[in-house]
Protein backbone atom coordinates (compact mmCIF):
# COMPACT_ATOMS: atom_id res chain seq x y z
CA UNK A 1 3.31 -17.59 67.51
CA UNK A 2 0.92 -19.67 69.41
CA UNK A 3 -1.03 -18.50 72.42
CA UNK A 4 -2.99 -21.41 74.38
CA UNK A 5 -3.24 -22.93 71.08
CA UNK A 6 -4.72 -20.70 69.01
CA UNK A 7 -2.88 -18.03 66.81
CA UNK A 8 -2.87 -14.32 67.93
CA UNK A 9 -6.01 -13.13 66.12
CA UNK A 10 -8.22 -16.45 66.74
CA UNK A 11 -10.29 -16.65 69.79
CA UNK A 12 -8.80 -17.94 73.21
CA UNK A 13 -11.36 -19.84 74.97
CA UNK A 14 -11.54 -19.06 78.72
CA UNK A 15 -14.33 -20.73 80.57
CA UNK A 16 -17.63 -19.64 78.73
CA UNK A 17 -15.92 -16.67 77.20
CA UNK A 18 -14.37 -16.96 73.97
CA UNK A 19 -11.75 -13.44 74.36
CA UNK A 20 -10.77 -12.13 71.06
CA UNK A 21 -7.37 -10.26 70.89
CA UNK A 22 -9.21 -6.97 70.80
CA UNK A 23 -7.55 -3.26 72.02
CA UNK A 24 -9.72 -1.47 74.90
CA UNK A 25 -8.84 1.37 75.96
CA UNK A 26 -9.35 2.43 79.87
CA UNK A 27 -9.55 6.02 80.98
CA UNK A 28 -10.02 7.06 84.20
CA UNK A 29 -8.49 9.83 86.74
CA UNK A 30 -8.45 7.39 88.81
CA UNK A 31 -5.53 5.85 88.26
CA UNK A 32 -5.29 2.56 90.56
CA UNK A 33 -8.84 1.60 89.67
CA UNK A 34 -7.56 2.47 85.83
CA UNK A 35 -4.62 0.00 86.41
CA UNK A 36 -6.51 -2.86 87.67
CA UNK A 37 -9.55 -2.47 84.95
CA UNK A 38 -6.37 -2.81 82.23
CA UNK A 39 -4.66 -5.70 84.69
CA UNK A 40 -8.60 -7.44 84.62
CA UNK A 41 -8.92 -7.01 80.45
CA UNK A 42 -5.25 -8.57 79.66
CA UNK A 43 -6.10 -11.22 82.05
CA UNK A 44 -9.09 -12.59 80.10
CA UNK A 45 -7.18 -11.70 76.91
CA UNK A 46 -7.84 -8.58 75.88
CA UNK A 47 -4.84 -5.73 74.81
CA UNK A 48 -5.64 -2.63 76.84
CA UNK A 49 -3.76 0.11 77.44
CA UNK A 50 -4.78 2.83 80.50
CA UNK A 51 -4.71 6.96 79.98
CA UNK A 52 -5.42 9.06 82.91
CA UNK A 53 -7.65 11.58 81.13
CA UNK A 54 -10.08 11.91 77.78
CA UNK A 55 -6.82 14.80 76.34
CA UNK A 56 -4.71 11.91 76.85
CA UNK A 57 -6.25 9.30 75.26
CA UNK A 58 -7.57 12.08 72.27
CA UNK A 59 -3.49 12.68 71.61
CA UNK A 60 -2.29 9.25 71.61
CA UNK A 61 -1.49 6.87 68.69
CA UNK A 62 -4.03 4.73 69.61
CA UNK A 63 -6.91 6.55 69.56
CA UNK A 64 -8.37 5.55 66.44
CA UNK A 65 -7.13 1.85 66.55
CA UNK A 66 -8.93 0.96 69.64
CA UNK A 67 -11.87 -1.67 69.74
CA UNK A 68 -13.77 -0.37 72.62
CA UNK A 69 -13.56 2.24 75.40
CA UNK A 70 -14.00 2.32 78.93
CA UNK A 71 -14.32 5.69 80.58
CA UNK A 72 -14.89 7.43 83.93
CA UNK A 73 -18.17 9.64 83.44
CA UNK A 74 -16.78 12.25 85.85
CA UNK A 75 -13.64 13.49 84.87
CA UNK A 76 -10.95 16.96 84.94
CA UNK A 77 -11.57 18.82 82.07
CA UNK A 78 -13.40 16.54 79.57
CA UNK A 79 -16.25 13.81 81.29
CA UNK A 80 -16.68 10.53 79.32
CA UNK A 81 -20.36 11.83 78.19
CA UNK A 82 -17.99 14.61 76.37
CA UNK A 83 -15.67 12.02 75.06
CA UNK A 84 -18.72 10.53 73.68
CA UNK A 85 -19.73 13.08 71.92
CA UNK A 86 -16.59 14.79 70.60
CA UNK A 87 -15.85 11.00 68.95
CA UNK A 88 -19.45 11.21 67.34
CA UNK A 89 -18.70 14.10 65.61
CA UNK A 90 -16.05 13.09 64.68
CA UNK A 91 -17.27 10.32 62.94
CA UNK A 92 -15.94 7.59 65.41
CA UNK A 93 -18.37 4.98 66.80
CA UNK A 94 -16.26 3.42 68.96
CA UNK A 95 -18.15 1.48 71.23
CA UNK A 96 -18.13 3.74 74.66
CA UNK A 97 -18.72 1.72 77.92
CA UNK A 98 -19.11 4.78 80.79
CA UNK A 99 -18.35 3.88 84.32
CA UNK A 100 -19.51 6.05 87.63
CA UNK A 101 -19.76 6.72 91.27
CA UNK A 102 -22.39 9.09 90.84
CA UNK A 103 -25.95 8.11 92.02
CA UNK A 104 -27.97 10.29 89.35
CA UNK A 105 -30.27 8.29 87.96
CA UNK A 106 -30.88 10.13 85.27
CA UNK A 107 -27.59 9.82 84.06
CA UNK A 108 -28.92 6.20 82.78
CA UNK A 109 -31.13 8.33 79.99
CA UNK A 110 -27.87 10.88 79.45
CA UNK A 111 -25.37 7.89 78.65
CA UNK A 112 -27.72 6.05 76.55
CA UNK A 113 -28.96 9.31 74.51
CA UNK A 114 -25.05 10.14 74.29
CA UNK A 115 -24.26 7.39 72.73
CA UNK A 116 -22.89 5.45 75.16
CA UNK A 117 -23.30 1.38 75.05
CA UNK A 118 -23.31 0.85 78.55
CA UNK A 119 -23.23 2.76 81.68
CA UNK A 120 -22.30 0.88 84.92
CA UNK A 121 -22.03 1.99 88.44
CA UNK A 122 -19.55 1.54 90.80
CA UNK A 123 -19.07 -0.83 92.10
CA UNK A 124 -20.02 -2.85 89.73
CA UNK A 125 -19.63 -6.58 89.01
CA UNK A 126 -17.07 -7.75 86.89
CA UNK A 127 -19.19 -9.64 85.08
CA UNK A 128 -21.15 -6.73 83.77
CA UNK A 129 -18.56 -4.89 82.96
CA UNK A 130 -16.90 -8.37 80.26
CA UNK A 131 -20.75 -8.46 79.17
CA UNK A 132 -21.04 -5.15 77.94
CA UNK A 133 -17.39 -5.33 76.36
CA UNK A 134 -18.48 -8.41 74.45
CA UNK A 135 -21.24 -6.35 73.37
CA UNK A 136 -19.28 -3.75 72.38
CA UNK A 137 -17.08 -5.98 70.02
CA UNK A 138 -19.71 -8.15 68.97
């Protein structure tokens, strides 16, 4: 089936962004803001699919087929520097992309040593936010 042209696993050109058919995964307690990130990602192309916790997204069928993960830092029961770490030892590197409200600043050094990719603070720019995905699935 064709999409703008371009089969289902090419690249869709949008603007400057080429948007590769990729699977992100979105979790955040937070559920409206969790909504619109997955509502933002399909709109530039991307398959994502929203869970309302780290347990949530650990039990579901797509945990090990996603391409890239954005998560809430502070979180019930398990916080996205947790997630981090539980998928390192468990041999996943899925690229980790941790989003917060929280003004520590040394949370910057936490995420990174972690294993996080990127760590962006909210509100942050949309922009930013596609950036680091692209990194993440470069």
């Amino acid at each position: 089936m064709a999409l703008l042209g371009a089969t289902l696993n090419s690249s869709i050109s949008l603007g400057i962004r080429a948007v590769k058919r990729s699977l992100l995964a979105i979790i955040d307690d937070d559920e409206p803001l969790c909504l619109s990130l997955v509502d933002l990602m399909r709109s530039v192309g991307y398959l994502a699919e929203h869970f309302t916790s780290a347990e949530m997204f650990l039990r579901s069928h797509h945990f090990l087929n996603v391409n890239c993960i954005i998560a809430d830092v502070h979180m019930p029961q398990m916080s996205g520097l947790e997630l981090v770490q539980n998928l390192h030892e468990q041999g996943i590197m899925t690229p980790v992309i941790l989003i917060t409200a929280l003004p520590d600043p040394q949370l910057d050094d936490v995420a990174i040593a972690t294993g996080a990719l990127c760590l962006l603070r909210k509100p942050f720019e949309i922009d930013s936010l596609l950036d680091c995905v692209e990194r993440g699935l470069a």
